[in-house]
Protein backbone atom coordinates (compact mmCIF):
# COMPACT_ATOMS: atom_id res chain seq x y z
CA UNK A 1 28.47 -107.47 -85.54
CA UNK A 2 27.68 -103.89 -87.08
CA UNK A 3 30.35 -105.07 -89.83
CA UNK A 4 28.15 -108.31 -90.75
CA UNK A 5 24.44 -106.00 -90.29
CA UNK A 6 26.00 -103.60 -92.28
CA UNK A 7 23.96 -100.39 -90.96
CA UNK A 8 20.74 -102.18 -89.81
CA UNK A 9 21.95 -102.37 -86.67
CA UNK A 10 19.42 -99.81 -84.23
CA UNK A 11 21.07 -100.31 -80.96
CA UNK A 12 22.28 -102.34 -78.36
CA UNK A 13 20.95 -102.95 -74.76
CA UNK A 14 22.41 -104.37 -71.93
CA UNK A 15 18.18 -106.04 -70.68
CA UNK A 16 15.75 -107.13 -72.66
CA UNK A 17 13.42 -104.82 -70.33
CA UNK A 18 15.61 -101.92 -71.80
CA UNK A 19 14.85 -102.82 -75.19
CA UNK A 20 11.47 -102.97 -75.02
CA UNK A 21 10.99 -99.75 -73.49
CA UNK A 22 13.29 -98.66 -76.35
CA UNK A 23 11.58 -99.94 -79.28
CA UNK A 24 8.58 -101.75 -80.27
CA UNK A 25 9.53 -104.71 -82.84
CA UNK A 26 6.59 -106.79 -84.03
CA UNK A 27 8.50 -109.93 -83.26
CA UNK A 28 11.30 -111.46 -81.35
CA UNK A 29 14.16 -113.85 -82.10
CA UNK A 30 15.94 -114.98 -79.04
CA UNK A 31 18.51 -117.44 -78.94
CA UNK A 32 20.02 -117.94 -74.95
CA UNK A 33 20.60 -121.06 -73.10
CA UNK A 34 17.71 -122.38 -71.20
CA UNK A 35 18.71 -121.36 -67.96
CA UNK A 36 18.16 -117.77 -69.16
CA UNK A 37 15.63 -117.80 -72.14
CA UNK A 38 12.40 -117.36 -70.13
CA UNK A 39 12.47 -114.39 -68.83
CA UNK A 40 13.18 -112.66 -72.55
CA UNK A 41 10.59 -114.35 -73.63
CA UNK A 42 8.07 -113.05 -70.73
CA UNK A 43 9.42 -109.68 -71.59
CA UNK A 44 8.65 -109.95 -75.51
CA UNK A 45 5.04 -111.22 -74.86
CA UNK A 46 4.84 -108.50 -72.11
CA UNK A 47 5.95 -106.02 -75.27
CA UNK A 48 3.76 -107.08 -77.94
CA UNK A 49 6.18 -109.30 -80.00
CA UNK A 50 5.58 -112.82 -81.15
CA UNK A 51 8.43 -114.95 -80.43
CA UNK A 52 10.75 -117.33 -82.07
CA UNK A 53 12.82 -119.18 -79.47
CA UNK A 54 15.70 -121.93 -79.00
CA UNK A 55 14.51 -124.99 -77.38
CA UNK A 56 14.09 -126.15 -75.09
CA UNK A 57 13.36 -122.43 -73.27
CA UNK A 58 13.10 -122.76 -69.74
CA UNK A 59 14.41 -125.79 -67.36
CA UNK A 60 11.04 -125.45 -65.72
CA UNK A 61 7.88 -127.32 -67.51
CA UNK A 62 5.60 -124.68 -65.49
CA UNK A 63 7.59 -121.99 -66.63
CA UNK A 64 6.96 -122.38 -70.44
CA UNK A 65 3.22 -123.31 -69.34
CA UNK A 66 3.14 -119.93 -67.81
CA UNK A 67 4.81 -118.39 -70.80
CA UNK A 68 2.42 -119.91 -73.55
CA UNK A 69 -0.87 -118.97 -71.55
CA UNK A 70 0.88 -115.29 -71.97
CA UNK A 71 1.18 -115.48 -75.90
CA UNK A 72 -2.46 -117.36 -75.70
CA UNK A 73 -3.98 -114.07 -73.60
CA UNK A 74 -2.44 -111.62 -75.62
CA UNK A 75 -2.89 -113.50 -79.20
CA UNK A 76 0.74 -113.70 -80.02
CA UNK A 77 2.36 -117.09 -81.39
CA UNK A 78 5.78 -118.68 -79.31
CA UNK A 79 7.06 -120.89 -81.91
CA UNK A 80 10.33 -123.14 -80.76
CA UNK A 81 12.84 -123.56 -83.43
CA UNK A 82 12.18 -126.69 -84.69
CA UNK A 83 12.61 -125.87 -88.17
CA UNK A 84 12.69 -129.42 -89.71
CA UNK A 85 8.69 -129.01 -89.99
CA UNK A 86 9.66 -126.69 -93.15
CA UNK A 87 11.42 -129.71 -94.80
CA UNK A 88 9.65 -131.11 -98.16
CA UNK A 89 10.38 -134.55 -97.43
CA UNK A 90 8.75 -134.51 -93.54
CA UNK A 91 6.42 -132.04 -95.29
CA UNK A 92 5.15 -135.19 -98.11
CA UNK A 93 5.14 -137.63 -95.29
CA UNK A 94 2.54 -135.96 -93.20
CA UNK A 95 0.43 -134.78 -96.57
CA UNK A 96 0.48 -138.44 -97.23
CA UNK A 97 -0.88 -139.33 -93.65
CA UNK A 98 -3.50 -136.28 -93.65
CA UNK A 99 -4.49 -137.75 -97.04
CA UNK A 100 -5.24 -141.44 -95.23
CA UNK A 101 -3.02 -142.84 -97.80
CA UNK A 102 -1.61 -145.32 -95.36
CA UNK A 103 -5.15 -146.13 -93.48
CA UNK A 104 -5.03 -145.97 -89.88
CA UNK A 105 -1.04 -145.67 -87.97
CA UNK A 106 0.53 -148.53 -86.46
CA UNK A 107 3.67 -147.66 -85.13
CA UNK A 108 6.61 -145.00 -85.33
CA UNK A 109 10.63 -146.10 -85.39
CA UNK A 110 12.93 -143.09 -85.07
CA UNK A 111 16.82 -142.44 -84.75
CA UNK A 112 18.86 -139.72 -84.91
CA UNK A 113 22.67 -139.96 -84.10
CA UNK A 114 25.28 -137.31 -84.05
CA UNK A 115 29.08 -137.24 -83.72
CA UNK A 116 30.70 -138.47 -80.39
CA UNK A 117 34.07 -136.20 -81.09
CA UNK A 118 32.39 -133.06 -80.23
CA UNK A 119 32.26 -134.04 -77.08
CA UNK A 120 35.73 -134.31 -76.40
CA UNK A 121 36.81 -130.73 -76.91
CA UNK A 122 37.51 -129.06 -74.09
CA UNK A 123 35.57 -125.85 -75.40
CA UNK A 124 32.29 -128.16 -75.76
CA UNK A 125 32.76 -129.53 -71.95
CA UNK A 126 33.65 -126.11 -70.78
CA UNK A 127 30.45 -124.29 -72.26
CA UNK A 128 26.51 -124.41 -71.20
CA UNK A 129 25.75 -127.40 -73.40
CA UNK A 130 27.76 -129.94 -71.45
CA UNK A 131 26.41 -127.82 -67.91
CA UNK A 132 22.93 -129.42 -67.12
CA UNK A 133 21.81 -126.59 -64.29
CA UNK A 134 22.24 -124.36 -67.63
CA UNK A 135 20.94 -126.57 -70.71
CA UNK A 136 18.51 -128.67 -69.11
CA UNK A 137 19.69 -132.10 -71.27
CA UNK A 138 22.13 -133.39 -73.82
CA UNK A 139 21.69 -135.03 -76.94
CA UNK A 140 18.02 -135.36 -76.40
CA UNK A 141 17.03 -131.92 -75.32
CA UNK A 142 19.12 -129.97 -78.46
CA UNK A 143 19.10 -132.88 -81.40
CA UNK A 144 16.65 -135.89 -80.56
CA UNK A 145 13.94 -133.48 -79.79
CA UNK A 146 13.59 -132.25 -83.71
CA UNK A 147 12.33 -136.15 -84.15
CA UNK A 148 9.74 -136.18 -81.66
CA UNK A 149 8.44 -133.27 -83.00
CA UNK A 150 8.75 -134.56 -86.23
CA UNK A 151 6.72 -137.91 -85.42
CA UNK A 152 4.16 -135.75 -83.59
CA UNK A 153 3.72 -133.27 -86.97
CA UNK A 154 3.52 -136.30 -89.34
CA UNK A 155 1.72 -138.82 -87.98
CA UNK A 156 -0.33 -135.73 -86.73
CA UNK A 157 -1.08 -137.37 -83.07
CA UNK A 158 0.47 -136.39 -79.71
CA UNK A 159 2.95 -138.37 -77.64
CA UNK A 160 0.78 -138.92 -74.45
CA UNK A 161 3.12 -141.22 -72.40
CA UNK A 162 6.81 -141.99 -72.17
CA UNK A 163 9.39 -144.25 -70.61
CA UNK A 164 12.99 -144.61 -71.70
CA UNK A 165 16.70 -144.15 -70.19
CA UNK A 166 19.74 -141.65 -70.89
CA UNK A 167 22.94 -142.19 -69.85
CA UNK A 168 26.65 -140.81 -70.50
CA UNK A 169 28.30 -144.35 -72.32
CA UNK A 170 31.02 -142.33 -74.05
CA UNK A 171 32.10 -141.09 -70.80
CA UNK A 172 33.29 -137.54 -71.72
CA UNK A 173 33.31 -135.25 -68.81
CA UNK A 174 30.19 -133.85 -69.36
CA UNK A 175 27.12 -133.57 -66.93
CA UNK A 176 24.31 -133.71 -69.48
CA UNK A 177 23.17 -137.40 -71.58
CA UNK A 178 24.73 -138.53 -75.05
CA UNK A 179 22.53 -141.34 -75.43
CA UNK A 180 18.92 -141.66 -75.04
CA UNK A 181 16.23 -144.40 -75.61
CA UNK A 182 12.39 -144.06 -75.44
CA UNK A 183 9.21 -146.01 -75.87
CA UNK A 184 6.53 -143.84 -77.00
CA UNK A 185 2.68 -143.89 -77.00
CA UNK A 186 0.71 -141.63 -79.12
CA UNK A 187 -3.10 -140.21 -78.08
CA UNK A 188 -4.00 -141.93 -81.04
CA UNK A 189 -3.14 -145.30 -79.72
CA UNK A 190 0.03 -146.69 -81.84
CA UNK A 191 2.98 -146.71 -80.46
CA UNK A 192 6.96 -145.87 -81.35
CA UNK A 193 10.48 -145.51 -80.37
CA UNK A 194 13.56 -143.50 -80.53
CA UNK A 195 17.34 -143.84 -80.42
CA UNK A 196 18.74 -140.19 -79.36
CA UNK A 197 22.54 -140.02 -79.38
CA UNK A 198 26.21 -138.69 -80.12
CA UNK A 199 27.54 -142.12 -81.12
CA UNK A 200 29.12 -141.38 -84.45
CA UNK A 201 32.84 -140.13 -85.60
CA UNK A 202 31.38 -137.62 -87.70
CA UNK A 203 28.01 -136.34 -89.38
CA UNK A 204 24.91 -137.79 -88.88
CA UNK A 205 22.70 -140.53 -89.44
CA UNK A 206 18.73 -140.77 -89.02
CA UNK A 207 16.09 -142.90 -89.87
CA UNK A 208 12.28 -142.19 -89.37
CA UNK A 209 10.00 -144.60 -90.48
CA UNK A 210 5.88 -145.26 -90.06
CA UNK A 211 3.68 -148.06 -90.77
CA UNK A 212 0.45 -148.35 -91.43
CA UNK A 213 -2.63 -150.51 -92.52
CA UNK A 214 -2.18 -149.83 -95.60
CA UNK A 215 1.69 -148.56 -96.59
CA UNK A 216 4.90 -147.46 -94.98
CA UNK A 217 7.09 -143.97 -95.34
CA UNK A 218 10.98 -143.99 -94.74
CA UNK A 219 12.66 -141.07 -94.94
CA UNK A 220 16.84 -141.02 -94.13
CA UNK A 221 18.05 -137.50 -94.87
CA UNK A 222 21.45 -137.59 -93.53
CA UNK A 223 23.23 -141.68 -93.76
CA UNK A 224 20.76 -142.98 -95.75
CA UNK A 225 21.11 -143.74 -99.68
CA UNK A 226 17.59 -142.89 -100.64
CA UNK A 227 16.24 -139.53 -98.93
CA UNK A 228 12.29 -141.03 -98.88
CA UNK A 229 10.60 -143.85 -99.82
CA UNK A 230 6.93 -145.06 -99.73
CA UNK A 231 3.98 -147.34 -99.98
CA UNK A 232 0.33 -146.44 -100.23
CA UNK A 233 -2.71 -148.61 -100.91
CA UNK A 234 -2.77 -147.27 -104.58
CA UNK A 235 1.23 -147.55 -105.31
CA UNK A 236 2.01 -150.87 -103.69
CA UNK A 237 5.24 -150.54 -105.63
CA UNK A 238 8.17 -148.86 -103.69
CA UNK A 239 8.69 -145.21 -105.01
CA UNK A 240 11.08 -142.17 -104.32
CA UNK A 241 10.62 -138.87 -103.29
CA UNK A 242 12.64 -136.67 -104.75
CA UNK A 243 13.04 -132.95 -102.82
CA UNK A 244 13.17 -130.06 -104.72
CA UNK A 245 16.30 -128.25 -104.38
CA UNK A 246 15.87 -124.32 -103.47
CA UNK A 247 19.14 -123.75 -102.20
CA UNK A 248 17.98 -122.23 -98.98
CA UNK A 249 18.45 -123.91 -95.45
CA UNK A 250 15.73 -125.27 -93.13
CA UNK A 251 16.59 -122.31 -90.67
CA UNK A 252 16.33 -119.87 -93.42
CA UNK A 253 13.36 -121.39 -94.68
CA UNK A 254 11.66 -121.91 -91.18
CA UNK A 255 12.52 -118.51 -90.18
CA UNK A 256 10.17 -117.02 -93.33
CA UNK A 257 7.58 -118.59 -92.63
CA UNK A 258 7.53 -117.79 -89.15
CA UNK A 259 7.37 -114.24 -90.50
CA UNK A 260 4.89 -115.01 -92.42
CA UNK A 261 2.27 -116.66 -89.78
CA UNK A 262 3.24 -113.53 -87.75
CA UNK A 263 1.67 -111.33 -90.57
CA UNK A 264 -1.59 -113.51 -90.67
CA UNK A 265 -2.13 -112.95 -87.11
């Protein structure tokens, strides 16, 4: 690790408690298994820092209640890494829907679908992610969550009530889901679905897609032969949006802007 830092490296602590009484960073990145993440985070707030952490934080819904009224009291932001939010496709979609350019939403259709093989290496069902006590969920909890976020951010209304199944149909020894299914409603009324899974030999495939009164968005980043695609009351025709590329990552891009919200505060 002090190889790869290359001298910006200030020290190592065995607590999180210890490194807070240590130094005084203006914000935190902490990346530990659910099971564990919460009280790091409690300790950061406690500190001073803003927070970026791994979802999805704590096994307990109360706990991350508790920990957000914390950042809320102390005016610090806890931003989970969902980083796709930084992407310029998602990012066009929900400019279009700000915009109205589709007229009022009438219904969400998601998938996203991993690789099944992962699942049956013995170092995958050996470490926290296959452990539910320690990761809280499979597929859904670390993958099909980014797409709930992502209808939420887009069509800009929240998911207000749920019902769906998970199950294990690969049958790996694993004690966590690799398939999930849910029906969605949103507070603004429509409604959606979403197809959460390890299913696949490799890579990925996803699909999000959103109708309205007047147009449609489709957007397949990974399986898909055209990235986005969309209709709006003034371009009936079908036309393509093309991403710029910038080379960098959604992580690396996610991770400046976080930086950059943290300076604003």
């Amino acid at each position: 690790m002090k190889e790869v830092l290359e001298g910006k490296l200030s020290g190592v602590y065995r607590s999180s408690q210890a490194l807070f009484s240590a130094q005084k960073p203006d914000f935190a990145l902490i990346s530990l298994e659910p099971r564990l993440a919460a009280p790091a985070v409690a300790a950061a707030l406690e500190a001073g820092c803003h927070v970026i952490v791994e979802k999805p934080t704590s096994l307990d819904g109360d706990i991350l209640t508790g920990l957000v009224r914390i950042a809320d009291r102390k005016g610090l932001h806890i931003i989970l890494a969902l980083a796709n939010r930084t992407t310029p496709d998602y990012r066009r979609a929900h400019d279009l829907i700000q915009q109205r350019k589709l007229g009022e939403i009438y219904g969400v259709e998601m998938h996203l679908i991993a690789d099944q093989t992962r699942l049956e290496k013995s170092t995958y069902q050996e470490s926290w992610l296959a452990d539910k006590s320690r990761s809280g969920g499979g597929h859904l909890a670390w993958l099909g969550i980014h797409w709930l976020d992502l209808a939420t951010y887009i069509a800009g209304s929240d998911i207000v009530e749920v019902a769906g199944f998970t199950a294990n149909v690969g049958d790996q020894s694993i004690e966590v889901e690799d398939s999930a299914v849910m029906s969605l409603r949103f507070g603004d009324g429509f409604l959606g679905t979403l197809t959460s899974g390890y299913s696949l030999g490799k890579g990925y495939h996803s699909h999000l897609k959103i109708w309205g009164e007047s147009g449609w968005i489709e957007i397949n980043l990974f399986g898909g032969e055209t990235p986005m695609r969309y209709v709006t009351k003034n371009h009936p025709e079908v036309r393509n949006f093309v991403s710029p590329q910038t080379g960098e990552s959604a992580y690396t891009r996610f991770i400046g802007e976080c930086v950059r919200a943290m300076m604003d505060v």
